[in-house]
Structures are given as structure tokens and as C-alpha cells.
N, C-alpha and C. Protein backbone atom coordinates (compact mmCIF):
# COMPACT_ATOMS: atom_id res chain seq x y z
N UNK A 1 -76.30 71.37 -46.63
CA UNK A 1 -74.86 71.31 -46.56
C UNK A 1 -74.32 72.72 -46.73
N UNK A 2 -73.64 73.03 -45.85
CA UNK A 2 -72.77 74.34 -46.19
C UNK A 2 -71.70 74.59 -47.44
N UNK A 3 -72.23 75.67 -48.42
CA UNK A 3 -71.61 76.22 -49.12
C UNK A 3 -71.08 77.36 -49.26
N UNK A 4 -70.61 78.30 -48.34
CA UNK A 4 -70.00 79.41 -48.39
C UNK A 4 -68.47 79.77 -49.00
N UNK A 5 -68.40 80.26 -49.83
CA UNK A 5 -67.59 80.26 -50.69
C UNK A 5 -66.00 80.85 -50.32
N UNK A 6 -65.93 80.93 -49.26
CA UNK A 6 -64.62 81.60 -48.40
C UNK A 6 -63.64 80.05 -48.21
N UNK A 7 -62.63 79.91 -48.62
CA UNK A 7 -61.34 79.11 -48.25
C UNK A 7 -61.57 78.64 -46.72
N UNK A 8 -61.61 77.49 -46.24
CA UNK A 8 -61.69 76.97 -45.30
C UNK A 8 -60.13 76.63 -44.66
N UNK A 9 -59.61 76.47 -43.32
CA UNK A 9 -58.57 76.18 -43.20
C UNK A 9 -59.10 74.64 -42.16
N UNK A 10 -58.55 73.78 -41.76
CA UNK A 10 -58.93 72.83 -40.69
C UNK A 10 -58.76 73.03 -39.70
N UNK A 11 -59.59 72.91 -38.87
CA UNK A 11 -59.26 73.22 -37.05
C UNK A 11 -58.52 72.70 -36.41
N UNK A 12 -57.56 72.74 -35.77
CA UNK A 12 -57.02 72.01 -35.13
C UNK A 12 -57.60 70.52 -34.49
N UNK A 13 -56.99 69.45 -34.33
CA UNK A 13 -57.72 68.52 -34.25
C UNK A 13 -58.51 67.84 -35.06
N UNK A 14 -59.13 68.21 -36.46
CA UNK A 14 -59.71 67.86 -36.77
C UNK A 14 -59.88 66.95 -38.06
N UNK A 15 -60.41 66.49 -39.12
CA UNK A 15 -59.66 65.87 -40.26
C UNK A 15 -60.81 66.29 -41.18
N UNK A 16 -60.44 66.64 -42.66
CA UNK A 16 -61.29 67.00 -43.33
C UNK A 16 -62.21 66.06 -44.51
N UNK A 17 -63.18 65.38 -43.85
CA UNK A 17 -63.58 64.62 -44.89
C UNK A 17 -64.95 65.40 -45.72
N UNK A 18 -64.77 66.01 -46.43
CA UNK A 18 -65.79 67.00 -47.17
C UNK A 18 -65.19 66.67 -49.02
N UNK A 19 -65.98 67.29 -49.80
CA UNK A 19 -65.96 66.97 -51.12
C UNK A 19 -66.25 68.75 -51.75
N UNK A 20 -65.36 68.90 -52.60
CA UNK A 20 -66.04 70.33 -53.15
C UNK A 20 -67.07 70.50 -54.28
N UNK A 21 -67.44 71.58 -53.90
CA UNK A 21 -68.97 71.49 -54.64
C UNK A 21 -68.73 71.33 -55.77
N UNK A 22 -67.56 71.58 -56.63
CA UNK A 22 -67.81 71.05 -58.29
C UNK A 22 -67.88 70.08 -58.66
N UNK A 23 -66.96 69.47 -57.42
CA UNK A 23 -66.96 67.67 -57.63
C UNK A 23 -67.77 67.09 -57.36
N UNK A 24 -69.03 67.52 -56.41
CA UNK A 24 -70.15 67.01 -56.45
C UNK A 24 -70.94 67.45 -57.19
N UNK A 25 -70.80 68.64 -58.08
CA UNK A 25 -71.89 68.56 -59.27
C UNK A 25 -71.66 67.94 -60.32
N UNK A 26 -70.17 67.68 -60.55
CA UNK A 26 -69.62 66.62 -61.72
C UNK A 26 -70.12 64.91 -61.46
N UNK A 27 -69.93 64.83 -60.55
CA UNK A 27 -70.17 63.03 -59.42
C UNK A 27 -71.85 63.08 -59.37
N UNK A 28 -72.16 63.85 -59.42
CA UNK A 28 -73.53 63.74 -58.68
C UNK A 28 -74.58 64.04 -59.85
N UNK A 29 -74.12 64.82 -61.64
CA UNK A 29 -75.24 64.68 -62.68
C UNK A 29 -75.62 63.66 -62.59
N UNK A 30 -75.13 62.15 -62.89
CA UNK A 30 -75.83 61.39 -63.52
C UNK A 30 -76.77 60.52 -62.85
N UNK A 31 -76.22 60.63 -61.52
CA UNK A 31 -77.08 59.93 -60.06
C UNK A 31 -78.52 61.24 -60.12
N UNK A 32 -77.88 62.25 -60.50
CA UNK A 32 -79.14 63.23 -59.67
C UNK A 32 -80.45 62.55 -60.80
N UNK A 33 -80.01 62.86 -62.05
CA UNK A 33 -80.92 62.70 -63.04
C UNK A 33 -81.73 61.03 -63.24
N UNK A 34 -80.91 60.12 -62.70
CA UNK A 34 -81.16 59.10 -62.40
C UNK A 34 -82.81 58.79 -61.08
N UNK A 35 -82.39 59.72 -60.60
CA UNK A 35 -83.24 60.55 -59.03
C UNK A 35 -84.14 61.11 -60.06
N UNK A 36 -83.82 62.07 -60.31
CA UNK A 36 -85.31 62.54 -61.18
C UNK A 36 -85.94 61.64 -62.23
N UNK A 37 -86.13 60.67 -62.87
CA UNK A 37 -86.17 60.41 -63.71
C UNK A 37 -87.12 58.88 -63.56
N UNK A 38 -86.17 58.12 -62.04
CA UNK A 38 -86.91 56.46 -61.92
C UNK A 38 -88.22 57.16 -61.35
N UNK A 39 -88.88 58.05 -60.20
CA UNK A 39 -89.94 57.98 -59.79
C UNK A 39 -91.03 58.19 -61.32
N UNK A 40 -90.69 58.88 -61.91
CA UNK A 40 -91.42 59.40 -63.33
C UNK A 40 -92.00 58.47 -63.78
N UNK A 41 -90.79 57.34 -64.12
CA UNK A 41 -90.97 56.03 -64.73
C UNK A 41 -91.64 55.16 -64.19
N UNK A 42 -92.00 54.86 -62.63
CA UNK A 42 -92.13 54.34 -62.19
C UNK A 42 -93.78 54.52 -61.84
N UNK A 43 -94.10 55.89 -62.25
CA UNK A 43 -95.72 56.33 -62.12
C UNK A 43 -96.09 56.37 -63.75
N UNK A 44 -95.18 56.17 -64.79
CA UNK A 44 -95.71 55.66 -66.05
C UNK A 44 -96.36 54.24 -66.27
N UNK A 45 -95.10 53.60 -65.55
CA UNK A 45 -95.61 52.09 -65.60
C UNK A 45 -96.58 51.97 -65.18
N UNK A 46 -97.38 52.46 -64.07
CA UNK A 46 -98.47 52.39 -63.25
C UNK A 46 -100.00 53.07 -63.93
N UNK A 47 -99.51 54.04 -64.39
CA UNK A 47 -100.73 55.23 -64.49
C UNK A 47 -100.52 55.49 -66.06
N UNK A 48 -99.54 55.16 -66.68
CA UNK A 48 -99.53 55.32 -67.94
C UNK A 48 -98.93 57.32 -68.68
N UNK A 49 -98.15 56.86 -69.71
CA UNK A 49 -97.59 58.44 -70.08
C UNK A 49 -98.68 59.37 -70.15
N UNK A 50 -99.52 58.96 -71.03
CA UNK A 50 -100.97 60.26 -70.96
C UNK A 50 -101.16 60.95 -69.45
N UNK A 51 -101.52 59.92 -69.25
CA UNK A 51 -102.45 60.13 -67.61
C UNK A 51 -101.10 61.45 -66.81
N UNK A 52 -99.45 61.05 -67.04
CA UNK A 52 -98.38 61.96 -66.54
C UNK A 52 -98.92 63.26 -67.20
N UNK A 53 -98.76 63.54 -68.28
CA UNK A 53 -98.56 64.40 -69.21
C UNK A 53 -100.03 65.38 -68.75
N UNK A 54 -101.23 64.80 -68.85
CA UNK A 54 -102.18 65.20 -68.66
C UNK A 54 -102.53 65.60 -66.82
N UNK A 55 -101.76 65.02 -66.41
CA UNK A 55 -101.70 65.54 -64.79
C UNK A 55 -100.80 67.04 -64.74
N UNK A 56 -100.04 66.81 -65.62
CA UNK A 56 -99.53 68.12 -65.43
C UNK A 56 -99.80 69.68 -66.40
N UNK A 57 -100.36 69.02 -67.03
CA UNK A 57 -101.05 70.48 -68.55
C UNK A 57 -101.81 71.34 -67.83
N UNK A 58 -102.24 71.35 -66.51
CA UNK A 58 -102.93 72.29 -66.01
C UNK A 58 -101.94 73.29 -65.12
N UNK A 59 -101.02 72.95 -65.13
CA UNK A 59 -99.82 73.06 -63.62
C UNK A 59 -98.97 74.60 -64.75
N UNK A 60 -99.12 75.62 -64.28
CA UNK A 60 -98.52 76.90 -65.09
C UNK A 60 -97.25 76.94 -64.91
N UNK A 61 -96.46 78.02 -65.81
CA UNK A 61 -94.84 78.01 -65.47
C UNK A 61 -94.60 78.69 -63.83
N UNK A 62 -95.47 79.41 -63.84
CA UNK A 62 -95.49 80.16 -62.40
C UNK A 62 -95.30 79.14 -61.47
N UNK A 63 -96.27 78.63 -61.46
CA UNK A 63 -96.68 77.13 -60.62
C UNK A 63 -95.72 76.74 -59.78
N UNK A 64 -94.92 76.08 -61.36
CA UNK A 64 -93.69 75.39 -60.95
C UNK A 64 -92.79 76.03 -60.35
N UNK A 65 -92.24 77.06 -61.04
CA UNK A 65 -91.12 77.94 -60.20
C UNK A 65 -91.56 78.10 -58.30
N UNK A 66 -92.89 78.59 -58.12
CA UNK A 66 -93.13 78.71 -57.16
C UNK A 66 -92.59 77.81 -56.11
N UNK A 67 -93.23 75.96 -56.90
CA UNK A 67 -92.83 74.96 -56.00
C UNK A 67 -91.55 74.78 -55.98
N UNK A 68 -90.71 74.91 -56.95
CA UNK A 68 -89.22 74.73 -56.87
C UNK A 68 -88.62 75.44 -55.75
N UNK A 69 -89.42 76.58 -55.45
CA UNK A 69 -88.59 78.23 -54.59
C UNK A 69 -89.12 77.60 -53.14
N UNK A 70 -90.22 77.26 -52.90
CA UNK A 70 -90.84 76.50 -52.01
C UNK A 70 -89.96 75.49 -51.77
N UNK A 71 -89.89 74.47 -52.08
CA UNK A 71 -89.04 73.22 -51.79
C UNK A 71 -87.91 73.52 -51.60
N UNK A 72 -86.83 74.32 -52.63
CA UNK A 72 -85.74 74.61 -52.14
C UNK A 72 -85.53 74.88 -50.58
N UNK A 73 -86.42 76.46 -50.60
CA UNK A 73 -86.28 76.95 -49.21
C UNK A 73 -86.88 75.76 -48.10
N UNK A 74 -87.86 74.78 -48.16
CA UNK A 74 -88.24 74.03 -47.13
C UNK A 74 -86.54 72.58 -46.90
N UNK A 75 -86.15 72.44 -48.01
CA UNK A 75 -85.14 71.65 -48.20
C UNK A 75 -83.82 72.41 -46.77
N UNK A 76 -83.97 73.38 -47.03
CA UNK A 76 -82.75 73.77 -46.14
C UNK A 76 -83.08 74.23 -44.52
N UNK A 77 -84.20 74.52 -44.97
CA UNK A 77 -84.85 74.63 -43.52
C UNK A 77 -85.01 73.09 -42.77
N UNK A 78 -85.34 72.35 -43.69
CA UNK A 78 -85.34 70.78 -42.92
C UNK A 78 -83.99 70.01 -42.75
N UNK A 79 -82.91 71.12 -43.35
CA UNK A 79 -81.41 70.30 -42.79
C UNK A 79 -81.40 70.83 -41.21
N UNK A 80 -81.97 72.61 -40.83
CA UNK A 80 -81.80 73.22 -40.19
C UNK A 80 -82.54 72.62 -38.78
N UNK A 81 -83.72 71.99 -39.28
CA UNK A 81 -84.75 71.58 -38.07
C UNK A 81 -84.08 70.27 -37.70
N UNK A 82 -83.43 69.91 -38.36
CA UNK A 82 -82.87 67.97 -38.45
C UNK A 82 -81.45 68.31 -36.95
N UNK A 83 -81.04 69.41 -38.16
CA UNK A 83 -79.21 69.42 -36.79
C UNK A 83 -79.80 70.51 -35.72
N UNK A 84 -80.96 71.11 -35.78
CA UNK A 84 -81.33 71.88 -34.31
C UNK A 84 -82.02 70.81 -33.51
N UNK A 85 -82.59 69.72 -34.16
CA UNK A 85 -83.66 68.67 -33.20
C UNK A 85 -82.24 67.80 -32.77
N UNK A 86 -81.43 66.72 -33.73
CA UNK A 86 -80.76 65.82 -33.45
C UNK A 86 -79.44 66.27 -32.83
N UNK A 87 -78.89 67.47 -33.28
CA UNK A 87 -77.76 67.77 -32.71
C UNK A 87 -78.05 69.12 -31.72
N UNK A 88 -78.66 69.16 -30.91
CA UNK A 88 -78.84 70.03 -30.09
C UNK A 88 -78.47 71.61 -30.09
N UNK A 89 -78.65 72.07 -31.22
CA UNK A 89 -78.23 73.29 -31.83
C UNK A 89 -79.21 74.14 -31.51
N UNK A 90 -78.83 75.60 -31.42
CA UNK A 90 -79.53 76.58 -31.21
C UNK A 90 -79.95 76.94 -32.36
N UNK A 91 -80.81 78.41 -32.60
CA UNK A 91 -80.82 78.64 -34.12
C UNK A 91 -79.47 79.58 -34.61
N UNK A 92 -79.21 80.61 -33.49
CA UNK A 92 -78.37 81.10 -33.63
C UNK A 92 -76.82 80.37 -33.79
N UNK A 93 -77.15 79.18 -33.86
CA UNK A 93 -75.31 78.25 -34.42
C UNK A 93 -75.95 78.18 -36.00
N UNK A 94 -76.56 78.23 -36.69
CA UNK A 94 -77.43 77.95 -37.86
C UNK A 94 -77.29 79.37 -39.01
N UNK A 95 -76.78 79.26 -39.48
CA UNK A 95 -76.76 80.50 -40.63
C UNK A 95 -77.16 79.67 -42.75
N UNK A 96 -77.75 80.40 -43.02
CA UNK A 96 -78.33 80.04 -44.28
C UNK A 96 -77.93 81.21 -45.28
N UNK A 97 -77.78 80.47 -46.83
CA UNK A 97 -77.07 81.90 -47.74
C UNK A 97 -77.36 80.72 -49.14
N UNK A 98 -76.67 81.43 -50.71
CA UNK A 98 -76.30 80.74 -51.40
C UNK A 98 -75.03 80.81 -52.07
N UNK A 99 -74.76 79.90 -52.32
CA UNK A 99 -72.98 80.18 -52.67
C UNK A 99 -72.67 80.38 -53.87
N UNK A 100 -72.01 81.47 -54.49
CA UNK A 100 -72.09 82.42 -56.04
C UNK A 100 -71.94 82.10 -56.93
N UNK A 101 -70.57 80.93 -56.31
CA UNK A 101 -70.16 80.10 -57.61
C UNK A 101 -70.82 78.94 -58.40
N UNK A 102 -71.64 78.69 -57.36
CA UNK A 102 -72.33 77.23 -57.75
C UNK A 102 -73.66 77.77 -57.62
N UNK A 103 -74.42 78.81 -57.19
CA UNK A 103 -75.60 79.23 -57.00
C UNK A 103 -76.82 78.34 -56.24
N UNK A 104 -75.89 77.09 -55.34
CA UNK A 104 -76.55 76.32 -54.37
C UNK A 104 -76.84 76.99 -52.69
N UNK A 105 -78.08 77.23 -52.71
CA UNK A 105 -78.56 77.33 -51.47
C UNK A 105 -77.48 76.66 -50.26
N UNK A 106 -77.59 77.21 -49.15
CA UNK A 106 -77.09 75.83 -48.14
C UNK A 106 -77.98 76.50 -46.36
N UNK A 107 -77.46 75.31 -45.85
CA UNK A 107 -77.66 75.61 -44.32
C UNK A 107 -76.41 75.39 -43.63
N UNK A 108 -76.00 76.31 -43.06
CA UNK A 108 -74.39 75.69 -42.33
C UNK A 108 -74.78 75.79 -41.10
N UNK A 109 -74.33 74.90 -40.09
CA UNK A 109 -74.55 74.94 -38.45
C UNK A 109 -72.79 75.07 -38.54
N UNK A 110 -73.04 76.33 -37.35
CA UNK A 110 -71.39 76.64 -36.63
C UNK A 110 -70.80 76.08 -35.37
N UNK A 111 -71.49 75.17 -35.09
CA UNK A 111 -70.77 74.64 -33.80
C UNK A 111 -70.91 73.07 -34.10
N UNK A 112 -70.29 72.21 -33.50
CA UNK A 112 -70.14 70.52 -33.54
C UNK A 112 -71.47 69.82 -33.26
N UNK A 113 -71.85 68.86 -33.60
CA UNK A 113 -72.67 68.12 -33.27
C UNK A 113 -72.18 66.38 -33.51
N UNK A 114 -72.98 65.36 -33.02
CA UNK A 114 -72.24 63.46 -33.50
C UNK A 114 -72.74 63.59 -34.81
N UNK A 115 -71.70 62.54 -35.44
CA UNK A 115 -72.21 62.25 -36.82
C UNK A 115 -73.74 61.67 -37.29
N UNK A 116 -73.78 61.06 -35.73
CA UNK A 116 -75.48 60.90 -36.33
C UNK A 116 -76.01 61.35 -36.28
N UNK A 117 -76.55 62.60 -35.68
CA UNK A 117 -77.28 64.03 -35.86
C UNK A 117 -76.90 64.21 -37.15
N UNK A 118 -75.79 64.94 -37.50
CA UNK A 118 -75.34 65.17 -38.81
C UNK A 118 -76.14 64.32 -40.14
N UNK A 119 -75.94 63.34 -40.21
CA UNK A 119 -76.33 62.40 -40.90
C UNK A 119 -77.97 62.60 -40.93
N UNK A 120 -78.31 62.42 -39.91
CA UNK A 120 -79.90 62.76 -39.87
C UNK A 120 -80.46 63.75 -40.71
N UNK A 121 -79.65 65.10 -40.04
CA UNK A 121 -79.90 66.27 -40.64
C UNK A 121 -79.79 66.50 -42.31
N UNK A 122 -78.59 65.89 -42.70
CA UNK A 122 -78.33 65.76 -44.28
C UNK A 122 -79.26 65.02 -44.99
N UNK A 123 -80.05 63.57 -44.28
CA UNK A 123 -80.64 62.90 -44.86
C UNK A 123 -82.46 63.45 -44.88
N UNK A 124 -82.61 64.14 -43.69
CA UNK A 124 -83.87 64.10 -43.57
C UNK A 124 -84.54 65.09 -44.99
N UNK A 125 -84.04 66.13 -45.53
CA UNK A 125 -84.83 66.70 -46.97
C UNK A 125 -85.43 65.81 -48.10
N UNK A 126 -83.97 64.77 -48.37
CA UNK A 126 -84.43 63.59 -49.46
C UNK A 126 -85.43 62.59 -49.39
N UNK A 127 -85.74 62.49 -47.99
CA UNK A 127 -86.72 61.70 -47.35
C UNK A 127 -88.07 62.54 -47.44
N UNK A 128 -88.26 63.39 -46.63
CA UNK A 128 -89.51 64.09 -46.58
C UNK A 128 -90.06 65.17 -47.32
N UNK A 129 -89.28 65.66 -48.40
CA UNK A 129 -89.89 66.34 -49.46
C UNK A 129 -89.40 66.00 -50.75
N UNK A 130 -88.76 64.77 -50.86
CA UNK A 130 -88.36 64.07 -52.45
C UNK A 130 -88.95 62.79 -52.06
N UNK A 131 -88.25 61.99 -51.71
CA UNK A 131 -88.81 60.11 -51.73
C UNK A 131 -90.61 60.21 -51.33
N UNK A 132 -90.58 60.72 -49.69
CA UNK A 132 -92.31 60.42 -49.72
C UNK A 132 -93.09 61.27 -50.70
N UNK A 133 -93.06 62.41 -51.33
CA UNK A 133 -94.18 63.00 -51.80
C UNK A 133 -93.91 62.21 -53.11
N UNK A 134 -92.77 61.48 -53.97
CA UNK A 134 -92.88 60.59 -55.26
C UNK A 134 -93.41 59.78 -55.21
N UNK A 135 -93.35 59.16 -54.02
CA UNK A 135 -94.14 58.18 -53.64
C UNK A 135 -95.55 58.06 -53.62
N UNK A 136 -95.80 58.92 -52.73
CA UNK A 136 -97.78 59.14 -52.38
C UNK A 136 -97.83 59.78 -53.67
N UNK A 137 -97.23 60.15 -54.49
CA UNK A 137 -97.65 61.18 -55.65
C UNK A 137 -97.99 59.88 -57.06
N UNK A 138 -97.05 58.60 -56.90
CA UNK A 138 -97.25 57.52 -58.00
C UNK A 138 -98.71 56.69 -56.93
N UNK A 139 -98.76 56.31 -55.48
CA UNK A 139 -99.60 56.11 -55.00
C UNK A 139 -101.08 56.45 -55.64
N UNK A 140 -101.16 57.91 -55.55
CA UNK A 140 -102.35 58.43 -56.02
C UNK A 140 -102.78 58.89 -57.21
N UNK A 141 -101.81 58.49 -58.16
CA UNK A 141 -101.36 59.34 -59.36
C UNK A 141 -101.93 60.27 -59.52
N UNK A 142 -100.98 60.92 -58.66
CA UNK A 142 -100.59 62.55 -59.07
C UNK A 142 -99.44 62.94 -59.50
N UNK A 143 -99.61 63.27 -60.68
CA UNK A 143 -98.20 64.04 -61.87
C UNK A 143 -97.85 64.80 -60.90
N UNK A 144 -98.02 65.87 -60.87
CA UNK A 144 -97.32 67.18 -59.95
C UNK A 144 -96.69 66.64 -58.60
N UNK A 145 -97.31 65.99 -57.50
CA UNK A 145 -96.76 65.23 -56.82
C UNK A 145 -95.44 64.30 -56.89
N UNK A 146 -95.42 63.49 -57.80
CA UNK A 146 -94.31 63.03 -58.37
C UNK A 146 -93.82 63.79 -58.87
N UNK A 147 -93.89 64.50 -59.43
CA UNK A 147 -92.64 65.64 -60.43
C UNK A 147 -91.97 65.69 -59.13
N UNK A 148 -92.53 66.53 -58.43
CA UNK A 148 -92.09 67.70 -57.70
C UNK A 148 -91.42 66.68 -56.54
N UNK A 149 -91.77 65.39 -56.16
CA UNK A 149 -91.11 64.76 -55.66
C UNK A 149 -89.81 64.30 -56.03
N UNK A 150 -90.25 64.04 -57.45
CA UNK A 150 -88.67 63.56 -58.44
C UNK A 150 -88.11 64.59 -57.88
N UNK A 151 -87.79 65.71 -58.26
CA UNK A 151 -87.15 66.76 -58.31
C UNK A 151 -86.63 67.09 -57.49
N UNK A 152 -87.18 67.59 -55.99
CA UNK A 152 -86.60 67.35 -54.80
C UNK A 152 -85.98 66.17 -54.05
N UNK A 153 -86.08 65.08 -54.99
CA UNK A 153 -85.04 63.82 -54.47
C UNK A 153 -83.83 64.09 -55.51
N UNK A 154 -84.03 64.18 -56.59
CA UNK A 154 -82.53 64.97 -57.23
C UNK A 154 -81.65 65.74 -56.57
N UNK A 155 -82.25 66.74 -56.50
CA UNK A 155 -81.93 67.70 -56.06
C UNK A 155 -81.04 67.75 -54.86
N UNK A 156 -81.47 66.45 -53.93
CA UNK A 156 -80.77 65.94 -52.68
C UNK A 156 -79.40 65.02 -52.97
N UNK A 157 -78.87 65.15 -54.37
CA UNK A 157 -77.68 64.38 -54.34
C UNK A 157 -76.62 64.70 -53.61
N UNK A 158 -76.29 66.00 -53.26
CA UNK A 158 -74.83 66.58 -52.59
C UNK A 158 -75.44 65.76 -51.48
N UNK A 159 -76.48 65.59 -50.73
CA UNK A 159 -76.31 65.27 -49.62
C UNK A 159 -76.53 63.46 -49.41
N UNK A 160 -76.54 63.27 -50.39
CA UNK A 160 -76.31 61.78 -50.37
C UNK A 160 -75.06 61.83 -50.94
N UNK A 161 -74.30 62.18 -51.60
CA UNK A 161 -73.09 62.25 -51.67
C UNK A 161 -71.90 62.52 -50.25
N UNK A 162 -72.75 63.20 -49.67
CA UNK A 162 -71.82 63.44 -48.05
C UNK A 162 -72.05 62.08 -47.24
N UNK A 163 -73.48 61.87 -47.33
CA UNK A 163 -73.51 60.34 -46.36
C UNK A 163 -72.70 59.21 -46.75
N UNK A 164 -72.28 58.85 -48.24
CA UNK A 164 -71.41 58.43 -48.43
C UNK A 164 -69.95 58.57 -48.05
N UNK A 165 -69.95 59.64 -48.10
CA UNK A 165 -67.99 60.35 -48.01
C UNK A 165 -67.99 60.36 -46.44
N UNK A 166 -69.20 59.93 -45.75
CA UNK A 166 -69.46 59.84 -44.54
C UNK A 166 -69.33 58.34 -43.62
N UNK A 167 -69.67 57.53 -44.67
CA UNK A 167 -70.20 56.05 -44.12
C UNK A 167 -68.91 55.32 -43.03
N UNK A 168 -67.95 56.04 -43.72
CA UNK A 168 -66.77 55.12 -42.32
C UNK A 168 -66.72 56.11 -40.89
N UNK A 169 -67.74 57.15 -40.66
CA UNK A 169 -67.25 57.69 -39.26
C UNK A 169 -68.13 57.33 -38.56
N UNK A 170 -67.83 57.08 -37.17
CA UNK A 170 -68.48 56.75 -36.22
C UNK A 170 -69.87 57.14 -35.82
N UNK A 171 -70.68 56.98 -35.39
CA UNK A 171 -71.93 57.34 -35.07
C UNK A 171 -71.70 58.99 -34.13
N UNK A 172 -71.10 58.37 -33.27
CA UNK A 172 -70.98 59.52 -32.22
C UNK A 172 -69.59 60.22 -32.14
N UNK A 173 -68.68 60.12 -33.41
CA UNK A 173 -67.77 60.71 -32.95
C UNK A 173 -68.56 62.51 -33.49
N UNK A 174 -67.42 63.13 -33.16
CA UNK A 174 -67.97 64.82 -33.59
C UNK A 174 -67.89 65.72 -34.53
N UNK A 175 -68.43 65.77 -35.43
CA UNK A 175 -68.46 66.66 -36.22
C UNK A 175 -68.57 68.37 -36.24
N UNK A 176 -67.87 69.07 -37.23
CA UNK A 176 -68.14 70.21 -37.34
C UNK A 176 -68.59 70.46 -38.85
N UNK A 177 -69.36 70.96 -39.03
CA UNK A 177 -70.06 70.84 -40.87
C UNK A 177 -68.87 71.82 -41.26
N UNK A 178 -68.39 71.91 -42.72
CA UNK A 178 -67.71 72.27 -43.66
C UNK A 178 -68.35 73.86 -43.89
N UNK A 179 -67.36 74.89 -44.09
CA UNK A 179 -67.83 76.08 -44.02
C UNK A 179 -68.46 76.24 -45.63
N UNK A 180 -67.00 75.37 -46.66
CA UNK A 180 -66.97 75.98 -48.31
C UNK A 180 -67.34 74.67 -48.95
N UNK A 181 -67.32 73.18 -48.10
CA UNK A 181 -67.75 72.09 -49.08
C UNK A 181 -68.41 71.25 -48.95
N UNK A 182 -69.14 70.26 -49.24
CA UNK A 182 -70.08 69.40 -49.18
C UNK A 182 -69.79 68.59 -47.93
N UNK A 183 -69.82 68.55 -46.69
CA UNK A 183 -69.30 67.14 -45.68
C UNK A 183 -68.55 68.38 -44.12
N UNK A 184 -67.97 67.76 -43.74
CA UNK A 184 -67.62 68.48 -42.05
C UNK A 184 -65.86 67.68 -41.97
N UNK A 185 -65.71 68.55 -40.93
CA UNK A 185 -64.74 68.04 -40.25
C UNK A 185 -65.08 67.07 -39.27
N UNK A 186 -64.05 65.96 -38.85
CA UNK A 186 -64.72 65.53 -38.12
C UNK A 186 -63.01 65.57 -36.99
N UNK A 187 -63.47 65.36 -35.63
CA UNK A 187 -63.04 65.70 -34.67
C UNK A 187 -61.95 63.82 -34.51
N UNK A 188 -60.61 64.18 -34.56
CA UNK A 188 -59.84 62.81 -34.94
C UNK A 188 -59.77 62.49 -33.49
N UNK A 189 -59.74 62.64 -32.60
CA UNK A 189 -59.67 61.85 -30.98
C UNK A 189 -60.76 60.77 -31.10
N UNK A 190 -62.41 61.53 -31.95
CA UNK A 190 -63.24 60.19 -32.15
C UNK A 190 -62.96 59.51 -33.48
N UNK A 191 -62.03 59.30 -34.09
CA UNK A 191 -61.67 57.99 -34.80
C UNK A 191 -61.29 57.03 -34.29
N UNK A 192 -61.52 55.80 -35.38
CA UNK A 192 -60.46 54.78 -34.37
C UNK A 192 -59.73 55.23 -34.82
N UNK A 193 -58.45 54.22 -34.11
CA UNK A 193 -56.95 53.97 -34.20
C UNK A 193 -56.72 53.19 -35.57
N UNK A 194 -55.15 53.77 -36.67
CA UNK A 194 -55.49 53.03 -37.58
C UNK A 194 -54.22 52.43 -37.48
């Protein structure tokens, strides 16, 4: 999701359904931690607290940071591959940064794409580097796997927070992603009529 920290104005035509990033870090603690927290539980019940604890005593502080810096950066790169595959984007419509105030990474695409590209693109990180690796990670019990899965499904709340603030627009009407907040403009000729 684009976070660039410059005042946005609305485009002509367009209507602004986006959320600002404080309000999604205020809205989005207790869901995120909720996200981090059931896969954990859910490979305790299975594999038992030791077996967690002891999956991870080998795993260094380095380690972790590494995978966090890793995932982050693959997290935004997979919004980037999602709206260049589904919404027919070049790379050059695609610019990446982090925003100062909130110190959240983002991916912003500069030109329109349908909301279901969009949607795709927002959804596909929480899917393929949080939900499946918690998954195969309680599957096989592997601590680190699950952590690091928890974590990167947390981590994906702003953007389940947009699919929400999203759920009443059309599949195909058009979007333009948000320069400064969580969500896009979306293009009002494809609304309905209210």
C-alpha cells in the first residue's frame, strides 16, 4: 500500500476511499496481534510449548532481523508483482520507499488499474509469505516457520484493512492507489448510481 507522506489532493473524477496510516495502526493493533499470535497457538496445541520454544533457541538475533528485512522487502515486492501481473502495470508505474512518519515500507503503482487487480495485489503478501508459510510451518512443526509466518500475516493488517474499506467497489470499476494512505481512489463513473 502506498505511504508517501506528501498531502494528497483527489483527482478529478475520482472518490477517495483510503484510511490514514495512523488510523490503521490504531484499528489494526489488536487484529494485527491477534494475526501474530492464533498461528503460535495453534502449533502449541499441536506440537506442544517446549517443542515451540525449543524450535526456536537455535534461531540467533541476527537470524531474525535478517528474516524480518527479507520478508518485509519480499512483502512489497509481492504487492508489486500482484498489480504488475493483475493490473497490467509496467515497472516503471511502480515506485517503492518508506514513509517517515510511520516508518512503513510501501509499494505505490502510479497509474489506474480494476479493483480486482488491486485487491489481488493487496491481498497476495498475507497469503504467500504469512498464512501459507504458518501453515506448512504448524504442518511440519517448524517454530521458525510459523513465527515468521505469524509475523508476516500481522504484519499484513493495513492491507486487510484496505480490502475491507474496499469490499463495496466493484470488481472492475478503476482504481488509482492512494499516494499518502492506506486504499486508492477509485474512479466514480464506475460506481453505481446511488
Amino acid at each position: 500500500m502506498a505511504t508517501q507522506p506528501t498531502p494528497a489532493t483527489v483527482p478529478s473524477g475520482y472518490r477517495d476511499v483510503s484510511v490514514p496510516l495512523a488510523q490503521v495502526v490504531i484499528q489494526g493493533t489488536l487484529l494485527s496481534l491477534a494475526l501474530l499470535v492464533l498461528p503460535i497457538v495453534i502449533y502449541w496445541v499441536f506440537h506442544g510449548f517446549a517443542v515451540f520454544w525449543v524450535g526456536l533457541s537455535g534461531i540467533t538475533f541476527i537470524a531474525w532481523i535478517a528474516a524480518i528485512l527479507v520478508g518485509i522487502i519480499l512483502h512489497e515486492g509481492i504487492h508489486a508483482l500482484g498489480w504488475k501481473t493483475f493490473g497490467n502495470l509496467r515497472w516503471r508505474d511502480l515506485s517503492f520507499g518508506v514513509d517517515r512518519a510511520t516508518l512503513s515500507p510501501y509499494c505505490h503503482a502510479h497509474v489506474p488499474m480494476t479493483a480486482a487487480a488491486y485487491r489481488i495485489g493487496a491481498l497476495l503478501p498475507g497469503i504467500l509469505i504469512g498464512f501459507l508459510p504458518a501453515i506448512i510451518g504448524i504442518v511440519l512443526a517448524d517454530a521458525f516457520l510459523t513465527a515468521m509466518g505469524a509475523f508476516l500475516l500481522s504484519a499484513a493488517i493495513g492491507d486487510f484493512i484496505v480490502l475491507w474499506v474496499l469490499r463495496t467497489i466493484p470488481a472492475n470499476a478503476h482504481v488509482l492507489d492512494h499516494p499518502s494512505n492506506a486504499g486508492c481512489y477509485v474512479l466514480e463513473s464506475d460506481l453505481p448510481q446511488e
